[in-house]
N, C-alpha and C. Protein backbone atom coordinates (compact mmCIF):
# COMPACT_ATOMS: atom_id res chain seq x y z
N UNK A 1 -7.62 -6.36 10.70
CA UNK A 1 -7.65 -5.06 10.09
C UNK A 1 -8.18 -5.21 8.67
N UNK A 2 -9.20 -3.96 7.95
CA UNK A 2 -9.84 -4.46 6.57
C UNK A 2 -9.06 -3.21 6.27
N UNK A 3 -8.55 -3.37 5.16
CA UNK A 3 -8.04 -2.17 4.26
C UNK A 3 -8.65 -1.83 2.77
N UNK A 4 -9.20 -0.53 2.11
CA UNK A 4 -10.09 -0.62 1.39
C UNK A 4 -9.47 -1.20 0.43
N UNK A 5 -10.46 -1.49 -0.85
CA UNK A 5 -10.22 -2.28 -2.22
C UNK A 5 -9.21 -1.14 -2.63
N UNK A 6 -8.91 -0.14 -2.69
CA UNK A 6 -8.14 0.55 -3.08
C UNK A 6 -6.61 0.18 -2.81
N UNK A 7 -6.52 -0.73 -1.45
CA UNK A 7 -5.51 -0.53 -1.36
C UNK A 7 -4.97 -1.47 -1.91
N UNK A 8 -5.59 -2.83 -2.35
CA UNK A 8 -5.31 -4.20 -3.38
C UNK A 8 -5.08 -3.41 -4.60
N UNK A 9 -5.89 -2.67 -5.13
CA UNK A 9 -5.68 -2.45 -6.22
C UNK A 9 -3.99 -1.40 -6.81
N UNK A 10 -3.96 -0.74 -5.54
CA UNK A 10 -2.29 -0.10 -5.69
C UNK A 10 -0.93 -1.01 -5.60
N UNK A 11 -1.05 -1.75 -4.64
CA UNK A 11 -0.10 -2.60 -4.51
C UNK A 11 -0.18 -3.45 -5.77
N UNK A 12 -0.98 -4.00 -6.26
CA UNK A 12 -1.11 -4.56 -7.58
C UNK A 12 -0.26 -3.79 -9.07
N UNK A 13 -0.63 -2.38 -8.71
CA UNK A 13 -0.24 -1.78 -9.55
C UNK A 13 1.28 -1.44 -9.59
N UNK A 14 1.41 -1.30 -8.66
CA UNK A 14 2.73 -1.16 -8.20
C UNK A 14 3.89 -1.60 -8.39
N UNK A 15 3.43 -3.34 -7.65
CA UNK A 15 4.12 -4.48 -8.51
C UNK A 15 3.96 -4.98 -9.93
N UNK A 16 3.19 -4.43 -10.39
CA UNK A 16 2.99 -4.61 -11.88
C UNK A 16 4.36 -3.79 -12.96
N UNK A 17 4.06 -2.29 -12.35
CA UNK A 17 4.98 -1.30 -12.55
C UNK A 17 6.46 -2.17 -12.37
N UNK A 18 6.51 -3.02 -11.28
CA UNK A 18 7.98 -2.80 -10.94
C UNK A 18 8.04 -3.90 -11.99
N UNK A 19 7.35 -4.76 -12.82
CA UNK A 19 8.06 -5.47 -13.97
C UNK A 19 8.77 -5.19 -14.76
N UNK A 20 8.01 -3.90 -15.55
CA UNK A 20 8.42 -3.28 -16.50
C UNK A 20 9.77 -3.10 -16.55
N UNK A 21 10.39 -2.86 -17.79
CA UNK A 21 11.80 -2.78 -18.15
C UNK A 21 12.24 -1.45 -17.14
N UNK A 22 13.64 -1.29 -16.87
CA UNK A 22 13.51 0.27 -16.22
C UNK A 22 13.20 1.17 -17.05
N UNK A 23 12.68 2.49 -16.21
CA UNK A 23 12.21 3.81 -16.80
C UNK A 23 10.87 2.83 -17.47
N UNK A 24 10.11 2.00 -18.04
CA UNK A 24 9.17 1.54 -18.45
C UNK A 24 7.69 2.59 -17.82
N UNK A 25 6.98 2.76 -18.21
CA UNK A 25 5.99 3.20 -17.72
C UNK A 25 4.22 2.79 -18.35
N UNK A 26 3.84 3.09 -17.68
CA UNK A 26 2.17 2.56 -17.88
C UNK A 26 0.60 3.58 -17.17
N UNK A 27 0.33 4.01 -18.54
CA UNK A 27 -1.34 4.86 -17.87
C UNK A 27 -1.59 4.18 -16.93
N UNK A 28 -2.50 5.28 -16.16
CA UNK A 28 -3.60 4.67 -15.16
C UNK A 28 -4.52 4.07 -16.33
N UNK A 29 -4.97 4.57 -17.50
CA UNK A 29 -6.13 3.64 -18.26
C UNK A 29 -5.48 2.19 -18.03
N UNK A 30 -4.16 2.13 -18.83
CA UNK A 30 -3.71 0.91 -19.01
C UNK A 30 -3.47 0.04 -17.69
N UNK A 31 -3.82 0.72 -16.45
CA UNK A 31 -3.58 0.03 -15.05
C UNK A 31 -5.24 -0.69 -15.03
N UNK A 32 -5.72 0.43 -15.35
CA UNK A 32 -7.19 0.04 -14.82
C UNK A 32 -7.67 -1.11 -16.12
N UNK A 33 -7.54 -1.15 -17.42
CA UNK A 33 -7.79 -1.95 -18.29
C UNK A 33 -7.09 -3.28 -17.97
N UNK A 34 -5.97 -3.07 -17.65
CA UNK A 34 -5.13 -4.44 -17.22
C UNK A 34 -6.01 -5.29 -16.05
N UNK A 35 -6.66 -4.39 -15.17
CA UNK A 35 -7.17 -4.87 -13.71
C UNK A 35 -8.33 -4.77 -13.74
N UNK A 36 -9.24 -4.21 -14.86
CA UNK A 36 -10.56 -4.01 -14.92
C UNK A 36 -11.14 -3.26 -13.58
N UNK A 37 -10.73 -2.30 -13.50
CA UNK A 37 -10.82 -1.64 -12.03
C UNK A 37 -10.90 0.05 -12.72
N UNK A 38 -12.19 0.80 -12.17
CA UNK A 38 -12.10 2.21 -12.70
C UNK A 38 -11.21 3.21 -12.88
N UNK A 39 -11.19 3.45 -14.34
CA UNK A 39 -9.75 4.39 -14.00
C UNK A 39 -9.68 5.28 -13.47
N UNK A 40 -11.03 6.25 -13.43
CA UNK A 40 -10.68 7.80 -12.69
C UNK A 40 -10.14 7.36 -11.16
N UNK A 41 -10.86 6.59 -10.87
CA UNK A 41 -10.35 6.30 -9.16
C UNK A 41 -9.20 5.51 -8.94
N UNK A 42 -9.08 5.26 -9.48
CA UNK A 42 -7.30 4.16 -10.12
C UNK A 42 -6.57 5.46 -9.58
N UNK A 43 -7.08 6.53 -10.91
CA UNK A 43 -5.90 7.29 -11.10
C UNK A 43 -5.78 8.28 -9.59
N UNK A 44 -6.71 8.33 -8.86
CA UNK A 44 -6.61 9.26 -7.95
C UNK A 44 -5.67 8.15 -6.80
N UNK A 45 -6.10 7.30 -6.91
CA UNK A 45 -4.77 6.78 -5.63
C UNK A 45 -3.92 6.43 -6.05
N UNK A 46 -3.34 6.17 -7.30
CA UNK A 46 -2.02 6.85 -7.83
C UNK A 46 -1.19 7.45 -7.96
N UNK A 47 -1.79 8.95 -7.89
CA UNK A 47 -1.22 10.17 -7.56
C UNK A 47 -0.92 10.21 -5.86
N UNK A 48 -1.87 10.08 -5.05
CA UNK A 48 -1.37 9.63 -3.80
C UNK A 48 -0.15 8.83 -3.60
N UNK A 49 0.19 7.81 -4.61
CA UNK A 49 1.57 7.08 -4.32
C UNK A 49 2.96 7.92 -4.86
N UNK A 50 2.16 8.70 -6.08
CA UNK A 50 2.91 9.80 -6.64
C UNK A 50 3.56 10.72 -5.24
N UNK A 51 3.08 11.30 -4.50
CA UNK A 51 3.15 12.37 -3.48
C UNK A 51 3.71 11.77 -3.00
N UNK A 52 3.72 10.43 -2.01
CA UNK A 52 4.27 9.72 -1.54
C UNK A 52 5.95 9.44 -1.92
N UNK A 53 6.27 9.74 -3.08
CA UNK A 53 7.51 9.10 -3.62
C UNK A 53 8.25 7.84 -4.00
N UNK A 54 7.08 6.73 -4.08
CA UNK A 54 7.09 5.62 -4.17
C UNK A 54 6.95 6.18 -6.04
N UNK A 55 5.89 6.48 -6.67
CA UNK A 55 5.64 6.36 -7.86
C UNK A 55 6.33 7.83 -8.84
N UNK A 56 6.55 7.71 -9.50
CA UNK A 56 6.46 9.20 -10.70
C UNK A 56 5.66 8.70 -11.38
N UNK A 57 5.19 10.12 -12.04
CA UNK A 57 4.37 10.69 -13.30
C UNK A 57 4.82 11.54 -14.52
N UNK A 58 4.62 10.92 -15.49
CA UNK A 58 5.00 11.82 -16.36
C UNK A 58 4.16 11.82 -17.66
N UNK A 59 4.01 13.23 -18.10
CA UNK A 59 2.93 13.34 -18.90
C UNK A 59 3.08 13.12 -20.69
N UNK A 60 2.55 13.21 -21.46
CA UNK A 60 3.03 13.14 -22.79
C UNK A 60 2.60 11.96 -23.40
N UNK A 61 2.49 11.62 -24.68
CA UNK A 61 2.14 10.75 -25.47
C UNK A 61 2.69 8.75 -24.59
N UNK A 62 3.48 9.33 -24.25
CA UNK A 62 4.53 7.76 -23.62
C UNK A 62 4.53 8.48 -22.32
N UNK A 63 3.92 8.83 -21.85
CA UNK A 63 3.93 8.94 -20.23
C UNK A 63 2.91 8.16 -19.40
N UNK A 64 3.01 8.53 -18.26
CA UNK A 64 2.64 7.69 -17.39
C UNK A 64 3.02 7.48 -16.03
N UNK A 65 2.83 5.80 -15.18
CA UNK A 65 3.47 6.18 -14.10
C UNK A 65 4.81 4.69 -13.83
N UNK A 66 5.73 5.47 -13.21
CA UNK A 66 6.82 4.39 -13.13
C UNK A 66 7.10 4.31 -11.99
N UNK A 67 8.28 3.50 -11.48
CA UNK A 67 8.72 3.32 -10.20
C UNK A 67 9.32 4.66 -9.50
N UNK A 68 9.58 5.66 -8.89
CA UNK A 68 10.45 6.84 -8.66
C UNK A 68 11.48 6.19 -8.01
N UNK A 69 11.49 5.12 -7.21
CA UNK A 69 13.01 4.42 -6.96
C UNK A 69 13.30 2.69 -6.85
N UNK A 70 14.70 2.40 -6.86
CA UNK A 70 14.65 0.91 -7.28
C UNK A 70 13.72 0.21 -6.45
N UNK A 71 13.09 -1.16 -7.80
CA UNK A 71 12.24 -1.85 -7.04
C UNK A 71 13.03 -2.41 -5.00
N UNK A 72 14.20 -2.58 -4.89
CA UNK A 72 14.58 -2.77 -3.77
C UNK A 72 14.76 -1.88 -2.80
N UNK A 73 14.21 -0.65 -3.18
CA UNK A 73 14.31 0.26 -2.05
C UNK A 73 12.41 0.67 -1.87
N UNK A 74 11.62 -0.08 -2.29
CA UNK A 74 10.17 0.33 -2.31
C UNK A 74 9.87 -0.78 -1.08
N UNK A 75 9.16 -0.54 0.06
CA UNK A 75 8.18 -1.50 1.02
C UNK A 75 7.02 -1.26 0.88
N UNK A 76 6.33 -2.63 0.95
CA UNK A 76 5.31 -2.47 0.97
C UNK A 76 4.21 -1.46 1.80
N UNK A 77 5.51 -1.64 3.52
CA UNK A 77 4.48 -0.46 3.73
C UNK A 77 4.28 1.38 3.55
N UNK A 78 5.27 1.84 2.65
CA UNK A 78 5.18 2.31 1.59
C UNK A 78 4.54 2.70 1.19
N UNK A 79 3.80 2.03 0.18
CA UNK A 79 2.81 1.53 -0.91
C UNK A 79 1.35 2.07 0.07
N UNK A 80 0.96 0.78 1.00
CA UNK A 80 0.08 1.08 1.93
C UNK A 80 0.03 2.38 2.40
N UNK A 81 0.86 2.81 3.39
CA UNK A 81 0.68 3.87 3.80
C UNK A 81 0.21 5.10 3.07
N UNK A 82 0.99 5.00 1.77
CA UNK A 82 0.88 6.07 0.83
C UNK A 82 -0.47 6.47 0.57
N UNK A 83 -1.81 5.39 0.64
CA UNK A 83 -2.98 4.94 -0.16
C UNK A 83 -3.74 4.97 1.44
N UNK A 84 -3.16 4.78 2.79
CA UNK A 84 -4.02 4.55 3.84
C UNK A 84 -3.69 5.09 4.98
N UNK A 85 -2.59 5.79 4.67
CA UNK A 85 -2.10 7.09 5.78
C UNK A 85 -1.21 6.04 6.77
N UNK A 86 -1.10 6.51 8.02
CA UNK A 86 0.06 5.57 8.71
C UNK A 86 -0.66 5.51 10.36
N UNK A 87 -2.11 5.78 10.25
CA UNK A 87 -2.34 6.07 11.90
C UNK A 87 -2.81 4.94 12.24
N UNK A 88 -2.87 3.97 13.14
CA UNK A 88 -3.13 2.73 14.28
C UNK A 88 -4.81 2.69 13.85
N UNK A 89 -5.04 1.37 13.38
CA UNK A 89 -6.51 1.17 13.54
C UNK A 89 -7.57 1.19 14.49
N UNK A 90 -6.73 1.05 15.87
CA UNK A 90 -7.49 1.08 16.78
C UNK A 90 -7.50 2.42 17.54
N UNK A 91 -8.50 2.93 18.27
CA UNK A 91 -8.39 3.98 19.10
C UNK A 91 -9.04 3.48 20.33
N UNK A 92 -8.04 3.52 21.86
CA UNK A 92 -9.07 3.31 22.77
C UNK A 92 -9.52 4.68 22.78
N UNK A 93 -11.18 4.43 23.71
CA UNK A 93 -11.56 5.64 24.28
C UNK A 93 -12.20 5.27 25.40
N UNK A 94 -11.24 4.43 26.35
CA UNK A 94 -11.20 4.48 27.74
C UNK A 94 -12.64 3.67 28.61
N UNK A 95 -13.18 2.92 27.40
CA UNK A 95 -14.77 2.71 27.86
C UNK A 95 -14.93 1.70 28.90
N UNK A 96 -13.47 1.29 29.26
CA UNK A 96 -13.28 0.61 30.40
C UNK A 96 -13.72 1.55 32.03
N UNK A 97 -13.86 3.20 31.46
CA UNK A 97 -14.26 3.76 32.49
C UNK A 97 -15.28 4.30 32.69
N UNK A 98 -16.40 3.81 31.34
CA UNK A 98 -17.78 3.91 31.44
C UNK A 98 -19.05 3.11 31.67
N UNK A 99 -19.85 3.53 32.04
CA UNK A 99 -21.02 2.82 32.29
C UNK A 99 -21.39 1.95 33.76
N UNK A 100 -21.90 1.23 33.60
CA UNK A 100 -22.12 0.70 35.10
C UNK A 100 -20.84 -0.04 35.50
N UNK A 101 -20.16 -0.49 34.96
CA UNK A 101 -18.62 -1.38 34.75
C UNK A 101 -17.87 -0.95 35.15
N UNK A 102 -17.51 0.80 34.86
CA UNK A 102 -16.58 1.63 34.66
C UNK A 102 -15.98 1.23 35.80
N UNK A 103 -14.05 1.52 35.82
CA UNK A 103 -13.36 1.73 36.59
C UNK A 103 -13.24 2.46 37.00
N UNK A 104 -12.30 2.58 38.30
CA UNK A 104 -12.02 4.05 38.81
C UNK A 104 -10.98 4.62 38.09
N UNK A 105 -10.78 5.92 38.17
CA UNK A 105 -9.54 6.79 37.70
C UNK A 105 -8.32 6.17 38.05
N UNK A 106 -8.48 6.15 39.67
CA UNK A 106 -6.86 5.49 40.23
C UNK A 106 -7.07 3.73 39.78
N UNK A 107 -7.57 3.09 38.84
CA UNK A 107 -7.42 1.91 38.64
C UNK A 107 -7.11 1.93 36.79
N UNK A 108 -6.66 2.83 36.45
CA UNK A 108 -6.53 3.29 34.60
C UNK A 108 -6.08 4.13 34.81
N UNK A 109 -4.42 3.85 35.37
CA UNK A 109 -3.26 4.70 35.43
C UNK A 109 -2.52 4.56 34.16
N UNK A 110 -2.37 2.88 33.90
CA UNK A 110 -1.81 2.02 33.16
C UNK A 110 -2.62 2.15 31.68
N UNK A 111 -1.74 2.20 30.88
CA UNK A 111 -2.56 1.86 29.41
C UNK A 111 -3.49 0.61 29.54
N UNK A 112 -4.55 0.80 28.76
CA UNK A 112 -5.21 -0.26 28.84
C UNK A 112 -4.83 -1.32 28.26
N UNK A 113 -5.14 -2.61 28.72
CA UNK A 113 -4.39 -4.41 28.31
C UNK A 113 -4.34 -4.14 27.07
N UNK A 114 -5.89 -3.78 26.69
CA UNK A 114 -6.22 -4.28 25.24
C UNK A 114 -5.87 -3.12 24.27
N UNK A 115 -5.57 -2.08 24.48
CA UNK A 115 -4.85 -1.38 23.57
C UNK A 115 -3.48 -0.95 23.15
N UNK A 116 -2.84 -1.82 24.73
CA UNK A 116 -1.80 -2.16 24.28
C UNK A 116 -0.91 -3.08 23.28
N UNK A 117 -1.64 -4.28 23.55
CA UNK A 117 -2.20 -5.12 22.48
C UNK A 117 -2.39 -5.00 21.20
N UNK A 118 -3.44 -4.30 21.30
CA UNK A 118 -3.35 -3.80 19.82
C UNK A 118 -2.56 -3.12 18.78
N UNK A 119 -2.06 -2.05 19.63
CA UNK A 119 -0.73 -1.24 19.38
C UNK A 119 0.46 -2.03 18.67
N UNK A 120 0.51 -3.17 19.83
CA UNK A 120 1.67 -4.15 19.39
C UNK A 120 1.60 -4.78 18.11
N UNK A 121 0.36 -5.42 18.26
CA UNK A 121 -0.21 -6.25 16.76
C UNK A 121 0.12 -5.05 15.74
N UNK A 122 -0.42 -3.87 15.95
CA UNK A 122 -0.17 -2.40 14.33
C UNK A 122 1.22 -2.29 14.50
N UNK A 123 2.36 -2.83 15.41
CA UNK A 123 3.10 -2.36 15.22
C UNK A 123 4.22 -3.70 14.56
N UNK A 124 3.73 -4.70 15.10
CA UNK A 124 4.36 -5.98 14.34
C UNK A 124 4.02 -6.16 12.94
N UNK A 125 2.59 -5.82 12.38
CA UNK A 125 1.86 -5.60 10.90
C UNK A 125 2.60 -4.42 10.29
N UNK A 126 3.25 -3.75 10.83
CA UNK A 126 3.85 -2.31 10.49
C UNK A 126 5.15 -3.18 9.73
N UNK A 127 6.20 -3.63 10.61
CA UNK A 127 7.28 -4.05 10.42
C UNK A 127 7.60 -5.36 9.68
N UNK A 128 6.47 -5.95 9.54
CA UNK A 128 6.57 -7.03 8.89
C UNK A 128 6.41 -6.61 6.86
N UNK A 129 5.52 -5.62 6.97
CA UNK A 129 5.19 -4.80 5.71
C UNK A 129 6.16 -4.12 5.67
N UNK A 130 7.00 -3.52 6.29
CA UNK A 130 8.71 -2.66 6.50
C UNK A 130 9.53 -3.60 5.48
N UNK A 131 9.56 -4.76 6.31
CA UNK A 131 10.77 -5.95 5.92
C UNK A 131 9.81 -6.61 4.42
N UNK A 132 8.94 -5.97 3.59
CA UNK A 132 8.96 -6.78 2.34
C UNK A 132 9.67 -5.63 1.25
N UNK A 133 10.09 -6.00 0.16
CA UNK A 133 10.29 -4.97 -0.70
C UNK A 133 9.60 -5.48 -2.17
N UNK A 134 9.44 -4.49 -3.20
CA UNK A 134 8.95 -4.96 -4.30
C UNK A 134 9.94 -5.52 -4.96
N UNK A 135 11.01 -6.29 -4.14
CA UNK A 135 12.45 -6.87 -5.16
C UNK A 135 11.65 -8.42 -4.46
N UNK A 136 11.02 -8.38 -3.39
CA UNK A 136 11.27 -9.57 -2.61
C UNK A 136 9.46 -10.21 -3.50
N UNK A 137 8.82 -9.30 -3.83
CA UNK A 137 7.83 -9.45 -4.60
C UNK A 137 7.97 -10.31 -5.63
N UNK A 138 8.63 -9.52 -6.28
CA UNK A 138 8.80 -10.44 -7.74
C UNK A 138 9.98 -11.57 -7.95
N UNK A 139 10.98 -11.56 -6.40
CA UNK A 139 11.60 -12.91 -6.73
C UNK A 139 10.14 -13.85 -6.38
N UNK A 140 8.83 -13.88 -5.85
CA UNK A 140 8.19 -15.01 -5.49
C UNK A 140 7.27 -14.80 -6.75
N UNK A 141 7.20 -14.15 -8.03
CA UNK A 141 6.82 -14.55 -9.03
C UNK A 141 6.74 -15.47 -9.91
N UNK A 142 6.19 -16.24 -10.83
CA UNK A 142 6.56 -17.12 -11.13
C UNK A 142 7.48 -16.60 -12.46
N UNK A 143 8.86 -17.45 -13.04
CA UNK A 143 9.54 -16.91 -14.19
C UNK A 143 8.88 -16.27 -15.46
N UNK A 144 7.76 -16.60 -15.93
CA UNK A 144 7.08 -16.44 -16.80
C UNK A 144 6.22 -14.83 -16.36
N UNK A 145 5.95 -14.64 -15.51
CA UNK A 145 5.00 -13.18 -15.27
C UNK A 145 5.84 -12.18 -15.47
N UNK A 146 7.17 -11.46 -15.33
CA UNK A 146 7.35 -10.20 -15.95
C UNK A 146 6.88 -9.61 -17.85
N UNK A 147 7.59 -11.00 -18.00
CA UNK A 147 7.59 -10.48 -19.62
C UNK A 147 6.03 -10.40 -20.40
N UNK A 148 5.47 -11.63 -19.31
CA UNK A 148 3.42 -11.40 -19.42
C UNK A 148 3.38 -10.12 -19.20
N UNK A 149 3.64 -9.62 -18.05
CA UNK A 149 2.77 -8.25 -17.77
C UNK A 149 3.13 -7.44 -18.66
N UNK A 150 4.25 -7.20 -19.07
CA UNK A 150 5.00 -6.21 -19.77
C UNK A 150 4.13 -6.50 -21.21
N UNK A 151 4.10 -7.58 -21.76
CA UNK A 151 3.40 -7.52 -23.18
C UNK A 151 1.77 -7.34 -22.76
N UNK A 152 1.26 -7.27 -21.31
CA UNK A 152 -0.48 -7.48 -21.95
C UNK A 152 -0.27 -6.01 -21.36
N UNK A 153 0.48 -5.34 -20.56
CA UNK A 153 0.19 -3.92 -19.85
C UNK A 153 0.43 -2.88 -20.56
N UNK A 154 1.80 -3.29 -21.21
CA UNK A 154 2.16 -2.12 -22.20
C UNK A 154 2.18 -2.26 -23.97
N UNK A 155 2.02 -3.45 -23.88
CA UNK A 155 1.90 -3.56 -25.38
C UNK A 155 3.54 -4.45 -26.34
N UNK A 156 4.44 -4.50 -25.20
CA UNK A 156 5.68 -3.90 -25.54
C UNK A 156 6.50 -5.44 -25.01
């Protein structure tokens, strides 16, 4: 499965966010300057995580965007979904019953092998992204990266 650059770049942000002190917050400029990554489009799948309820926003001189709930209640797939919607990459469309090949009707009663398959794989990739949280993130940080990010992201 390829998921767009957008979606590296949220999860990045995300976990970046969840360094910060609580209530801490950080622009999309300061996301996109931190990551060298455009801000207008930063900021638009941002707000998508916003809607989502993974992120808040808040406006004003010291605003910005923060975690909306504890880093241990955020999954990654979450994050993803928020930025890539939640529908199965694959779609059959039955082409096992086209062309010179094609099967019969009464022989594709049964879901097909291979999209069952697949299903399974989106649905094991589903749950495996379920079972991470942004707590389980930053215990595999190294000791030294919160208080980095926090001084090159926010200044602070």
């Amino acid at each position: 499965m390829k998921l767009p650059v957008s979606t590296e770049w949220v999860l990045h942000c995300v976990a970046s966010l969840a360094q910060l002190e609580p209530g801490g917050t950080a622009s999309a400029a300061q996301l996109a300057e931190y990551f060298d990554v455009p801000a207008p489009y930063l900021a638009k799948q941002l707000q998508s995580v916003v809607k989502a309820g993974v992120l808040a926003a808040t406006t004003g001189p010291r605003g910005g965007f923060r975690l909306a709930r504890p880093a241990a209640e955020i999954t990654l797939l979450e994050v993803v979904e928020a930025v890539d919607g939640a529908s199965a990459p694959y779609e059959c469309r039955e082409i096992r019953q086209r062309g010179k090949g094609g099967l019969p009707p009464e022989d594709c009663r049964e879901t097909c092998i291979l999209a069952a398959k697949m299903a399974d794989a989106h649905r094991a990739w589903r749950a495996s992204l379920a079972g991470v949280t942004l707590v389980d993130i930053l215990d595999a940080l190294p000791p030294t990266a919160p208080a980095r990010t926090r001084s090159l992201l926010t200044g602070r």
